[in-house]
C-alpha atoms as a PDB file:
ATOM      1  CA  UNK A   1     -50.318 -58.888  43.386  1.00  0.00           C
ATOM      2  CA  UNK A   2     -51.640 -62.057  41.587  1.00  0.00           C
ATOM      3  CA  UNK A   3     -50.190 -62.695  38.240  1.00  0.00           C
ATOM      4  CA  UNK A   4     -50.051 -65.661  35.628  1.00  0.00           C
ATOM      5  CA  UNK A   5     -52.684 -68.431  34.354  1.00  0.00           C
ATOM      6  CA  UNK A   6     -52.618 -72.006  36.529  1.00  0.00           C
ATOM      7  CA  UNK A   7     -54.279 -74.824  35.554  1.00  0.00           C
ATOM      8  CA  UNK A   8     -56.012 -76.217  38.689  1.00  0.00           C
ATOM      9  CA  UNK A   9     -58.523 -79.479  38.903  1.00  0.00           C
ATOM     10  CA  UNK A  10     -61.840 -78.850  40.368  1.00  0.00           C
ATOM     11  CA  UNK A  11     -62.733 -81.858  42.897  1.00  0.00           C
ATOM     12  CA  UNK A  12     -65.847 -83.552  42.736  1.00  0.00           C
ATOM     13  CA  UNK A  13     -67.173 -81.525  45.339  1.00  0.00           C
ATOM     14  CA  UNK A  14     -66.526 -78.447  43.480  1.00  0.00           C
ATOM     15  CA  UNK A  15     -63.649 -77.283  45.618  1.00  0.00           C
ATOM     16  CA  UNK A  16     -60.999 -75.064  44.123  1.00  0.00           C
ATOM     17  CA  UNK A  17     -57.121 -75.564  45.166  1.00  0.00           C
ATOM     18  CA  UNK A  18     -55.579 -71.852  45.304  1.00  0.00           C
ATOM     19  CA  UNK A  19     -52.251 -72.575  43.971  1.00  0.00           C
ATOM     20  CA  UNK A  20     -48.903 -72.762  47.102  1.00  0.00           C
ATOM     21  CA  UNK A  21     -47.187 -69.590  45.428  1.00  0.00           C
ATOM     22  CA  UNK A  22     -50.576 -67.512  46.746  1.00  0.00           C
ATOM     23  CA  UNK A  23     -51.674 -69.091  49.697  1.00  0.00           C
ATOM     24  CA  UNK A  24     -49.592 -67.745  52.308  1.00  0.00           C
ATOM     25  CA  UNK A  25     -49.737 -64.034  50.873  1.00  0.00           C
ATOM     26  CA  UNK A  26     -53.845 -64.422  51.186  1.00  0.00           C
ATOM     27  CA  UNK A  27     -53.574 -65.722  54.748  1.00  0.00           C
ATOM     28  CA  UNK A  28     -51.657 -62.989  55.786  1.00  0.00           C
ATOM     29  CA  UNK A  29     -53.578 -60.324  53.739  1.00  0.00           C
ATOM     30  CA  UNK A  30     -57.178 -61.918  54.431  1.00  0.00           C
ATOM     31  CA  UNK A  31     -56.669 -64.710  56.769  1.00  0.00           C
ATOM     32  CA  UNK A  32     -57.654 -67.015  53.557  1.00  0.00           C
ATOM     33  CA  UNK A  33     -61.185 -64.785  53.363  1.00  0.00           C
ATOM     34  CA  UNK A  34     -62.289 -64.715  49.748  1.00  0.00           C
ATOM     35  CA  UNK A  35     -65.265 -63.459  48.040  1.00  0.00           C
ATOM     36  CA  UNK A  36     -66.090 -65.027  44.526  1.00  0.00           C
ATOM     37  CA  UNK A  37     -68.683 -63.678  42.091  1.00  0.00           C
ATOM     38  CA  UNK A  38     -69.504 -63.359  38.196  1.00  0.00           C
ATOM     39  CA  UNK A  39     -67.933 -61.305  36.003  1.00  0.00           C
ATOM     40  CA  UNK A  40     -70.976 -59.868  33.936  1.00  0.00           C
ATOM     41  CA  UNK A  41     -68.469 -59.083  30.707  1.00  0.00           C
ATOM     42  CA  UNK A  42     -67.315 -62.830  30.570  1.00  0.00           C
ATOM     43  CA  UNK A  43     -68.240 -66.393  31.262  1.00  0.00           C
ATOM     44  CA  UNK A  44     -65.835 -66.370  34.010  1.00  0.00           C
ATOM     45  CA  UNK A  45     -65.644 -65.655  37.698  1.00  0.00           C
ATOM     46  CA  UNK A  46     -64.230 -62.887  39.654  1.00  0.00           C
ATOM     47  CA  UNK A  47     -62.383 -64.118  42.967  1.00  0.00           C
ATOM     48  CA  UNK A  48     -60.699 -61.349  45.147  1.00  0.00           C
ATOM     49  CA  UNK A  49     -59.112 -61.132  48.870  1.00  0.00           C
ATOM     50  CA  UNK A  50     -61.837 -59.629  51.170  1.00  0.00           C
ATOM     51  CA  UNK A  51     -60.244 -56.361  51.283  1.00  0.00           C
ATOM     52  CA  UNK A  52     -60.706 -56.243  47.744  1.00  0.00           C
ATOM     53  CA  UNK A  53     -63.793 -56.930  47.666  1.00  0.00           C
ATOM     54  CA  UNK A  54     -65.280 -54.628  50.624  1.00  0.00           C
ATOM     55  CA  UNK A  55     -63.763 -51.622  48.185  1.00  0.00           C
ATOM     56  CA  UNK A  56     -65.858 -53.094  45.064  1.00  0.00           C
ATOM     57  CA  UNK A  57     -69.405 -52.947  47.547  1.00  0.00           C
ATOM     58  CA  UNK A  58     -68.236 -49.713  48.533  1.00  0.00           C
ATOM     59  CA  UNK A  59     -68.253 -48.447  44.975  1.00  0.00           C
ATOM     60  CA  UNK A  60     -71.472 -50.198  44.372  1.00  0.00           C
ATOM     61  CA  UNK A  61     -73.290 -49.039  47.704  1.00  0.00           C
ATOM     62  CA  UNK A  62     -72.871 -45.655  46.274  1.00  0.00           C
ATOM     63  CA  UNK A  63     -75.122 -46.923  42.932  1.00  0.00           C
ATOM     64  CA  UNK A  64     -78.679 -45.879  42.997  1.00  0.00           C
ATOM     65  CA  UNK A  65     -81.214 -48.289  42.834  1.00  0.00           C
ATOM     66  CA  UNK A  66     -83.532 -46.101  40.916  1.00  0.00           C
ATOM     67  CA  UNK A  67     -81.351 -45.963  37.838  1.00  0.00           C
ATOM     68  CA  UNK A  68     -81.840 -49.252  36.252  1.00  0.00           C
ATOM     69  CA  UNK A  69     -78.153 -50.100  34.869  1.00  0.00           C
ATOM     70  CA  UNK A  70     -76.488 -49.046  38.020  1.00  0.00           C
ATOM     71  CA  UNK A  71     -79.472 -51.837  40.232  1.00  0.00           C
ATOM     72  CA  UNK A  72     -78.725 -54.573  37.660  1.00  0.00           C
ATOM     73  CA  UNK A  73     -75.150 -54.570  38.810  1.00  0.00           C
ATOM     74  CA  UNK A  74     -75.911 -54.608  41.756  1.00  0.00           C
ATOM     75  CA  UNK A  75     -78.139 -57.379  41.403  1.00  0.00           C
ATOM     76  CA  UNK A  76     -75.693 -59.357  39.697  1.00  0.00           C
ATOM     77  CA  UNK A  77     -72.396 -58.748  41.435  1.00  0.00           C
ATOM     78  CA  UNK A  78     -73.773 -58.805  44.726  1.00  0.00           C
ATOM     79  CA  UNK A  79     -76.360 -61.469  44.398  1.00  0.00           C
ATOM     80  CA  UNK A  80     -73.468 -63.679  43.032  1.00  0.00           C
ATOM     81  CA  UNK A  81     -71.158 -62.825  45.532  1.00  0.00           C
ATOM     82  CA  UNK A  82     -70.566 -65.644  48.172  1.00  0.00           C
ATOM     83  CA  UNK A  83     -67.987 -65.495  50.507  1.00  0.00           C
ATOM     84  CA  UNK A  84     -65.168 -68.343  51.081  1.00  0.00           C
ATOM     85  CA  UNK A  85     -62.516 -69.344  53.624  1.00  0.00           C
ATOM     86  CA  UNK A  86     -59.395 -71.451  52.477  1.00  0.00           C
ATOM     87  CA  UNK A  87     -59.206 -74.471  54.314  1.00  0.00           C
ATOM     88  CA  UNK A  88     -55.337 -75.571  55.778  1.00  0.00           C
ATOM     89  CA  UNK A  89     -55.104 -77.352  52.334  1.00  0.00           C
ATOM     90  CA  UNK A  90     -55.558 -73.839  50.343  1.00  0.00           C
ATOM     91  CA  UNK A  91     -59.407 -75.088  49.178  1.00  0.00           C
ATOM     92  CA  UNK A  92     -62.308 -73.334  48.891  1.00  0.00           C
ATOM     93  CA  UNK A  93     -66.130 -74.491  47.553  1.00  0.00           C
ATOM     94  CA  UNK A  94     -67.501 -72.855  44.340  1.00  0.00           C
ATOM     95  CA  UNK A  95     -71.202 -73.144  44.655  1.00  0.00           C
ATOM     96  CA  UNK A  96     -72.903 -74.905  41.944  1.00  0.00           C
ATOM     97  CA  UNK A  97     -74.747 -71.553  40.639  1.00  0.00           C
ATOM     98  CA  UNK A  98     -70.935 -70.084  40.219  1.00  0.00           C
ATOM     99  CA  UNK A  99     -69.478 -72.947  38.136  1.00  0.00           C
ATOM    100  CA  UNK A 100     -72.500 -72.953  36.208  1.00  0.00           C
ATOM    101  CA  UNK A 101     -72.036 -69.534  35.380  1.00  0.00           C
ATOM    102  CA  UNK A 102     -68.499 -70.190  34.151  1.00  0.00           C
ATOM    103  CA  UNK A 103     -69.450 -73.282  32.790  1.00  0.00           C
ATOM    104  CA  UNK A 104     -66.811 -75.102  35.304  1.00  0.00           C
ATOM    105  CA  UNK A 105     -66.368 -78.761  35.050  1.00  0.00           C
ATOM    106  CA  UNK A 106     -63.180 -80.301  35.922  1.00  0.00           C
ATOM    107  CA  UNK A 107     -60.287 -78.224  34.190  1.00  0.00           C
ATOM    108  CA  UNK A 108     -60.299 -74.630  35.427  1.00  0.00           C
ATOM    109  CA  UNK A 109     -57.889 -72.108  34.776  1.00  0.00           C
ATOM    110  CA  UNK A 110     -57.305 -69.349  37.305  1.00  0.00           C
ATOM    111  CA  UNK A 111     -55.860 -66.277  36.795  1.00  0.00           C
ATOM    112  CA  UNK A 112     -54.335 -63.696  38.031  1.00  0.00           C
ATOM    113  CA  UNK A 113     -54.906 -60.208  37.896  1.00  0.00           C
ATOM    114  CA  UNK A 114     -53.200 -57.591  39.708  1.00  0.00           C
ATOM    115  CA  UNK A 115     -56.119 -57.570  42.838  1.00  0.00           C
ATOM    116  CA  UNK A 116     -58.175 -60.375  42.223  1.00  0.00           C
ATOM    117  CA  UNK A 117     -58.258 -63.872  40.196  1.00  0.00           C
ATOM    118  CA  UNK A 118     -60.631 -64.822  37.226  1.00  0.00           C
ATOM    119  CA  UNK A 119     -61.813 -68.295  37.215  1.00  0.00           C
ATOM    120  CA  UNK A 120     -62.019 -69.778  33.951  1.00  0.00           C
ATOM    121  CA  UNK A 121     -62.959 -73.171  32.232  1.00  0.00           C
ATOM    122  CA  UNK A 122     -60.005 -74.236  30.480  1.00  0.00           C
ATOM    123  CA  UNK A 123     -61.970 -74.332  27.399  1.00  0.00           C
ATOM    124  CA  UNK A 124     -63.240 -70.858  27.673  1.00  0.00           C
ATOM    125  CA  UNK A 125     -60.284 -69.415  28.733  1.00  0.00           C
ATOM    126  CA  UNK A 126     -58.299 -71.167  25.743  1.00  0.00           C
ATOM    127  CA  UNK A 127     -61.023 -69.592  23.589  1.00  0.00           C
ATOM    128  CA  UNK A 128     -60.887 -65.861  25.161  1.00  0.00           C
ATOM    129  CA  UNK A 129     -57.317 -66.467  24.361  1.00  0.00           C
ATOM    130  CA  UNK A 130     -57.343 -67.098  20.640  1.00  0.00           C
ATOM    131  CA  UNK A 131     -60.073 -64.513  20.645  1.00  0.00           C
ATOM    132  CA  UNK A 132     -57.955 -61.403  22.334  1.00  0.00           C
ATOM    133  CA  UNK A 133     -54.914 -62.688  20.287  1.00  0.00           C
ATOM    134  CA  UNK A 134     -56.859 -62.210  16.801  1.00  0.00           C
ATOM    135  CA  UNK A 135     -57.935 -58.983  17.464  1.00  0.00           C
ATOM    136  CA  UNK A 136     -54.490 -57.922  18.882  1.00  0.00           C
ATOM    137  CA  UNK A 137     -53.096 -58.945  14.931  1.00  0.00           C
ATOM    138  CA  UNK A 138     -56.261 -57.297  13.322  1.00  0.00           C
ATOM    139  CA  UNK A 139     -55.921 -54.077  15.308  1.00  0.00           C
ATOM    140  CA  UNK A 140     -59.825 -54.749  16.162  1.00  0.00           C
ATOM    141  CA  UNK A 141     -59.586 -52.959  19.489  1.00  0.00           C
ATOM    142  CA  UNK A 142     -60.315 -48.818  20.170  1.00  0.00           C
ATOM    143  CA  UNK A 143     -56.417 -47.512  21.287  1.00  0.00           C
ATOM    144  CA  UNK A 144     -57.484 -45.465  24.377  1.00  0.00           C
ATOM    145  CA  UNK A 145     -55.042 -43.066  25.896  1.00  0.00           C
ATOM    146  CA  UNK A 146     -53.278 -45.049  28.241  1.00  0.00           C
ATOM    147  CA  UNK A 147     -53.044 -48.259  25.477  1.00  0.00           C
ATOM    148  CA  UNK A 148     -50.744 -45.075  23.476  1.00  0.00           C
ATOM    149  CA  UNK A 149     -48.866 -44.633  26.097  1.00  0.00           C
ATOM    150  CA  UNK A 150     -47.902 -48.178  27.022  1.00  0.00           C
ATOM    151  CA  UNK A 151     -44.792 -49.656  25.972  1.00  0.00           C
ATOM    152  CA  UNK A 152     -43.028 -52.732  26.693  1.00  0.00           C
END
């Protein structure tokens, strides 16, 4: 279960530092195997454990490619997708069409969430931020079912 925002430096060879606290838990769970794509919602990315990921292109195998929304996420989530392997130092390579994406430079956030990461520029993700946190005072959000039922 990944959890909490970490500030991380992208190299200059676009390599991403998975911080200590997860390493060992993705080694054991993937052997360090990690499959990174674009989050269509967002100008982030999506990075999960292989496992993970194998159940997301089992949901999407199952799409039609007749039915134009359900082949355009295919198109995207798959043709995005590019697979990784941690190296011993915990490092992986975002390809350049990735970062660009998620307008990466230098400062990235990552974050957790529950199954998987989102990859963030620090800028962006300090502007979803603010964003989320303005409609959570204006009450500009629908309150589904489950949101009524949550408590904290």
């Amino acid at each position: 279960m990944f959890r909490g925002a970490n500030a991380i430096n992208l190299d200059t060879k676009g390599r991403l530092a998975i911080p200590t606290k997860y390493r060992q838990p993705l080694l054991d769970d993937c052997n360090g195997q990690l499959v990174c794509t674009i989050d269509t919602q967002q100008s982030c990315l999506l990075l999960y454990p292989l496992p993970e990921w194998e159940e997301i292109e089992l949901k999407l195998s199952k799409f039609s490619s007749m039915v134009p929304a359900e082949r355009r996420m295919q198109r995207l989530l798959l043709g995005y997708a590019t697979e990784a392997e941690m190296d011993k130092n915990g490092r992986f390579v975002l390809p350049a069409p990735l970062r660009l994406h998620a307008g990466l430079e230098k400062e990235v956030m990552l974050v957790g969430q529950l199954n998987k990461f989102e990859v963030w520029s620090a800028d962006n993700w300090a502007g979803q931020i603010e964003h989320d946190m303005e409609a959570e005072r204006e009450g500009n959000f629908e309150l589904t079912e489950r949101l009524q039922d949550f408590s904290l």
